[in-house]
Protein backbone atom coordinates (compact mmCIF):
# COMPACT_ATOMS: atom_id res chain seq x y z
CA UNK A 1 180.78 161.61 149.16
CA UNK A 2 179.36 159.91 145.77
CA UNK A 3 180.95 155.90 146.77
CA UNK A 4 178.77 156.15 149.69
CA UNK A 5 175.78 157.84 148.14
CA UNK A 6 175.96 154.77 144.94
CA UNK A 7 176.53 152.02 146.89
CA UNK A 8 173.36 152.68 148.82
CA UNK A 9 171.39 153.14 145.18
CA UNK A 10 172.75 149.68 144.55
CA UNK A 11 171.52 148.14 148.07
CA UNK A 12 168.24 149.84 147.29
CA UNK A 13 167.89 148.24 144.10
CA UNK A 14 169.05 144.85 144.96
CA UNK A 15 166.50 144.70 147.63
CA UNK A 16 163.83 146.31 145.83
CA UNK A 17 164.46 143.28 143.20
CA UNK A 18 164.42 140.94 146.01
CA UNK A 19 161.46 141.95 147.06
CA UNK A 20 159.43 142.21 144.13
CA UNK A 21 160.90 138.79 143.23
CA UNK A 22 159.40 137.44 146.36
CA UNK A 23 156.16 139.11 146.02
CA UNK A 24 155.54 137.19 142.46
CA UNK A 25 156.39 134.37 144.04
CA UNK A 26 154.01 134.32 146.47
CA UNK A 27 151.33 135.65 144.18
CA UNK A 28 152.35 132.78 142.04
CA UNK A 29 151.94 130.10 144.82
CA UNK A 30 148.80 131.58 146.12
CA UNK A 31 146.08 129.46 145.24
CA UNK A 32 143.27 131.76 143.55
CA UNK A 33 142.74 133.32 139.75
CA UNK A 34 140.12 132.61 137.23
CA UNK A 35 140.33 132.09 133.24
CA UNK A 36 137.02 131.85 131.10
CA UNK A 37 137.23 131.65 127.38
CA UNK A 38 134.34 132.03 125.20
CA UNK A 39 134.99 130.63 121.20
CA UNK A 40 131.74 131.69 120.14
CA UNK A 41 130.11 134.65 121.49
CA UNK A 42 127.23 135.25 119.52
CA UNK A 43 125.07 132.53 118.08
CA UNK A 44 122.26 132.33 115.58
CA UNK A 45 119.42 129.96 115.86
CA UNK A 46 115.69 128.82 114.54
CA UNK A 47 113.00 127.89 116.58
CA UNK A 48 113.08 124.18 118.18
CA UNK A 49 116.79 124.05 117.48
CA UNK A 50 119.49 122.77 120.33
CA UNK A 51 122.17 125.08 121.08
CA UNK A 52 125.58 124.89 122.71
CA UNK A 53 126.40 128.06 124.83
CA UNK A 54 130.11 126.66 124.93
CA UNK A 55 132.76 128.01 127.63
CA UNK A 56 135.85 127.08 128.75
CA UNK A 57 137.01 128.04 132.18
CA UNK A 58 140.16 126.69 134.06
CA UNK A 59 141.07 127.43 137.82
CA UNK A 60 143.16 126.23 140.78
CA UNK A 61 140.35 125.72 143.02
CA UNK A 62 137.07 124.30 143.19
CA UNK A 63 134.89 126.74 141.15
CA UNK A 64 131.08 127.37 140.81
CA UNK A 65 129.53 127.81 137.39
CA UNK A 66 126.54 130.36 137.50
CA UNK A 67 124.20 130.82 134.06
CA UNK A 68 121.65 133.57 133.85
CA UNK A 69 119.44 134.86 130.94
CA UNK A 70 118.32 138.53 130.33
CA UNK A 71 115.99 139.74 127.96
CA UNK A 72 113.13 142.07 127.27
CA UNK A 73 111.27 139.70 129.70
CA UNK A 74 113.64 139.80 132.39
CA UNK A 75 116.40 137.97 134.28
CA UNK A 76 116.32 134.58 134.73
CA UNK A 77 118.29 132.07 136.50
CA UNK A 78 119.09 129.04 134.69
CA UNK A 79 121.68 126.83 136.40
CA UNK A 80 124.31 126.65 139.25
CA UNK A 81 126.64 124.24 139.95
CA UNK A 82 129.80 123.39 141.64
CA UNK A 83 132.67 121.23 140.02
CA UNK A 84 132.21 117.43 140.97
CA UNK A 85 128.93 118.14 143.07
CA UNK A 86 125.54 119.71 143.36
CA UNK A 87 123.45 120.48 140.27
CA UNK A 88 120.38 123.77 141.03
CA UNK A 89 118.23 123.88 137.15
CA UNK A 90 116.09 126.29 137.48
CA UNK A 91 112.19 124.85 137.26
CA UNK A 92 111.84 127.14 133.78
CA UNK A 93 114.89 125.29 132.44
CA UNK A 94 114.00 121.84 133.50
CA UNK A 95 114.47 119.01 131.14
CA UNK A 96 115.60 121.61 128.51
CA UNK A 97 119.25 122.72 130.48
CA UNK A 98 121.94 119.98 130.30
CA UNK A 99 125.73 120.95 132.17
CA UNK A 100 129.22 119.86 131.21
CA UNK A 101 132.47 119.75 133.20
CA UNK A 102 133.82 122.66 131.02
CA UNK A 103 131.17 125.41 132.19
CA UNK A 104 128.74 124.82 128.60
CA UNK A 105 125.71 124.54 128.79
CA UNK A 106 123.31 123.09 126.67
CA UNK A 107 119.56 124.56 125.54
CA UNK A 108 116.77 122.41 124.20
CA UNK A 109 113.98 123.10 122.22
CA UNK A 110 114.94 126.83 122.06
CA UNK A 111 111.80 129.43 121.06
CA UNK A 112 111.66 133.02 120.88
CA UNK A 113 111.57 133.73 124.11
CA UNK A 114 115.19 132.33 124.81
CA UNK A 115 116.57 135.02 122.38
CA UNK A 116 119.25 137.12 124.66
CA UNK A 117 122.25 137.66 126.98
CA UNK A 118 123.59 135.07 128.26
CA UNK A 119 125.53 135.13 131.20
CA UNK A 120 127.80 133.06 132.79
CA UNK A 121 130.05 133.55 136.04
CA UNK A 122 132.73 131.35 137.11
CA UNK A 123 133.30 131.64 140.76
CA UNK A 124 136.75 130.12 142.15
CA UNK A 125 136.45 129.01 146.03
CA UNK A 126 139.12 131.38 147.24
CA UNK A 127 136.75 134.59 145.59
CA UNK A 128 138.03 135.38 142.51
CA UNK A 129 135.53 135.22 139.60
CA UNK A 130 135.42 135.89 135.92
CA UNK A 131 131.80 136.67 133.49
CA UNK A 132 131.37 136.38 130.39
CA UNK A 133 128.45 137.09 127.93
CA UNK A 134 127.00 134.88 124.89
CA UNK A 135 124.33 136.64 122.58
CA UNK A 136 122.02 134.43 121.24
CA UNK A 137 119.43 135.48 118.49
CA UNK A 138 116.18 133.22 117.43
CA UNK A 139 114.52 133.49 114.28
CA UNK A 140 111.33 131.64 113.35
CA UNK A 141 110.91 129.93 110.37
CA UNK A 142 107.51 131.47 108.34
CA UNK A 143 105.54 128.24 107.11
CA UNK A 144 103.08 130.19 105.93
CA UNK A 145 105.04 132.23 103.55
CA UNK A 146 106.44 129.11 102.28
CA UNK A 147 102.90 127.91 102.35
CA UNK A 148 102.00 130.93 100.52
CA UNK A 149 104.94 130.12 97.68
CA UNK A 150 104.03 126.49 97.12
CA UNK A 151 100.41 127.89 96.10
CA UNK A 152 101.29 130.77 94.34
CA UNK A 153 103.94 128.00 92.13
CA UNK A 154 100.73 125.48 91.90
CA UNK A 155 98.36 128.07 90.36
CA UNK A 156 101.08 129.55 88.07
CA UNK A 157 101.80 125.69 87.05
CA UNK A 158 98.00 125.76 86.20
CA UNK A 159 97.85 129.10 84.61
CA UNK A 160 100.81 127.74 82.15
CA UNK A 161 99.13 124.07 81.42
CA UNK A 162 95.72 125.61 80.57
CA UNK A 163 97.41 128.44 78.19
CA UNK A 164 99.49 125.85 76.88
CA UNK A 165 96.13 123.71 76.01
CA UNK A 166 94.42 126.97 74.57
CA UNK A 167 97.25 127.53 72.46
CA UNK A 168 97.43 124.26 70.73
CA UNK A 169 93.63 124.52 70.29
CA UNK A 170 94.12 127.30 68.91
CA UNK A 171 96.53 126.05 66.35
CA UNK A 172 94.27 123.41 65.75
CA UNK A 173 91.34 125.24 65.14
CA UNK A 174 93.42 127.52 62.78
CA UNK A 175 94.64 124.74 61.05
CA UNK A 176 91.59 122.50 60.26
CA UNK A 177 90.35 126.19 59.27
CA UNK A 178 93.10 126.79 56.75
CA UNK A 179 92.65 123.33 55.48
CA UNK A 180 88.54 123.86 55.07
CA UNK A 181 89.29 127.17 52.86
CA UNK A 182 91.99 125.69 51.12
CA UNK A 183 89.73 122.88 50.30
CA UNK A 184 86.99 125.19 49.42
CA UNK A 185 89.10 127.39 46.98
CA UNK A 186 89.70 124.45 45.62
CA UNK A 187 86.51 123.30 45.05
CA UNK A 188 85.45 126.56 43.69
CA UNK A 189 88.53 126.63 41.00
CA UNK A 190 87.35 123.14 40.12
CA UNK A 191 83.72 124.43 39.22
CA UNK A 192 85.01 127.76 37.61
CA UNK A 193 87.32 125.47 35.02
CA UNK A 194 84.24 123.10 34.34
CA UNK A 195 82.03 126.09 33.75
CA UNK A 196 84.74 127.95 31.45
CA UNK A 197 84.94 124.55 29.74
CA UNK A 198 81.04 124.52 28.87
CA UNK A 199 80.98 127.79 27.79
CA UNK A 200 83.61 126.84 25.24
C-alpha cells in the first residue's frame, strides 16, 4: 500500500515543478513590468536656481512618463509624454520644463512656489506602471539681511576710524601738554636758581 501511495507524491511533485516551471516562463516572456529608480529623492534649492528631478525608468514596452506637482497650492500637471513621440507641457510649465529620454525632468527658474512633491508615473503600454516621489525644498536668499550686515560692518568700520583719530588726538594733546609743563617747570626752576643766586 505505501509504493503506490509514494510514487503518486513523486508524480505530484514532478508535475507541480513542471508546472510552476512553465508558469515563470511565460511570466518571463510576457511582455509587461516596470522599473523606476530615483538617485536623489529629496533636493534642496534657492530661488532662480535650475534643478534636475532625475529618474531612471527601464521597460519592455513603449512607456508614458507622467510628472505632477503637489503643494499647499494644489496639484498641478506638469508634463506627459510618450517614449519617441508626443510632448503635452503644461501652459504653467512652459519654457521652464525641459524632458529627457530617461524620465528627468528639468525645472527652470525655480521660486517658492515650486517647493513640493513631485510625482512621477511611468506607465508601460501593456498597463503596468510604477510612481515615484521627489521632495523638493526652496529657500530664498535674504538680500536684505545681507544688506543689513554690509551696513552694520560700514558704520562699525566708521565707529573704529573716528575712535582711532580721537585717540591719537588725544595722545597728542596729552603730549604737547606734558611737554608745555615740563617746559614750564623748567622755566620756573630757572628763575628760582637766579633769584636764590641774587639773594646770595
Amino acid at each position: 500500500l505505501m509504493r503506490p501511495l509514494q510514487g503518486c507524491r513523486g508524480r505530484g511533485v514532478v508535475v507541480g515543478t513542471v508546472t510552476l516551471c512553465l508558469a515563470a516562463g511565460w511570466a518571463l516572456q510576457t511582455p509587461g513590468g516596470v522599473s523606476l529608480v530615483v538617485p536623489q529623492p529629496n533636493i534642496n534649492a534657492t530661488v532662480a536656481q535650475n534643478i534636475l528631478l532625475s529618474v531612471e525608468y527601464s521597460c519592455r514596452g513603449v512607456a508614458t512618463i507622467e510628472w505632477k506637482h503637489v503643494s499647499s497650492w494644489g496639484t498641478t500637471s506638469i508634463v506627459e509624454w510618450k517614449s519617441g513621440n508626443y510632448v503635452n507641457i503644461s501652459t504653467v510649465y512652459k519654457d521652464r520644463v525641459t524632458t529627457f529620454e530617461n524620465g528627468s525632468i528639468q525645472l527652470l527658474n525655480v521660486g517658492m512656489r515650486d517647493a513640493g512633491y513631485y510625482f512621477v508615473t511611468v506607465t508601460e503600454e501593456y498597463g503596468t506602471n510604477a510612481y515615484a516621489t521627489i521632495i523638493v525644498n526652496v529657500y530664498e536668499i535674504i538680500y536684505e539681511d545681507l544688506h543689513f550686515v554690509a551696513v552694520l560692518f560700514a558704520f562699525l568700520a566708521a565707529v573704529s576710524a573716528i575712535l582711532i583719530c580721537f585717540m591719537w588726538l588725544c595722545n597728542k594733546s596729552l603730549y604737547l601738554f606734558q611737554k608745555k609743563t615740563t617746559h614750564k617747570l623748567t622755566a620756573s626752576t630757572t628763575e628760582e636758581i637766579e633769584l636764590e643766586t641774587i639773594d646770595c
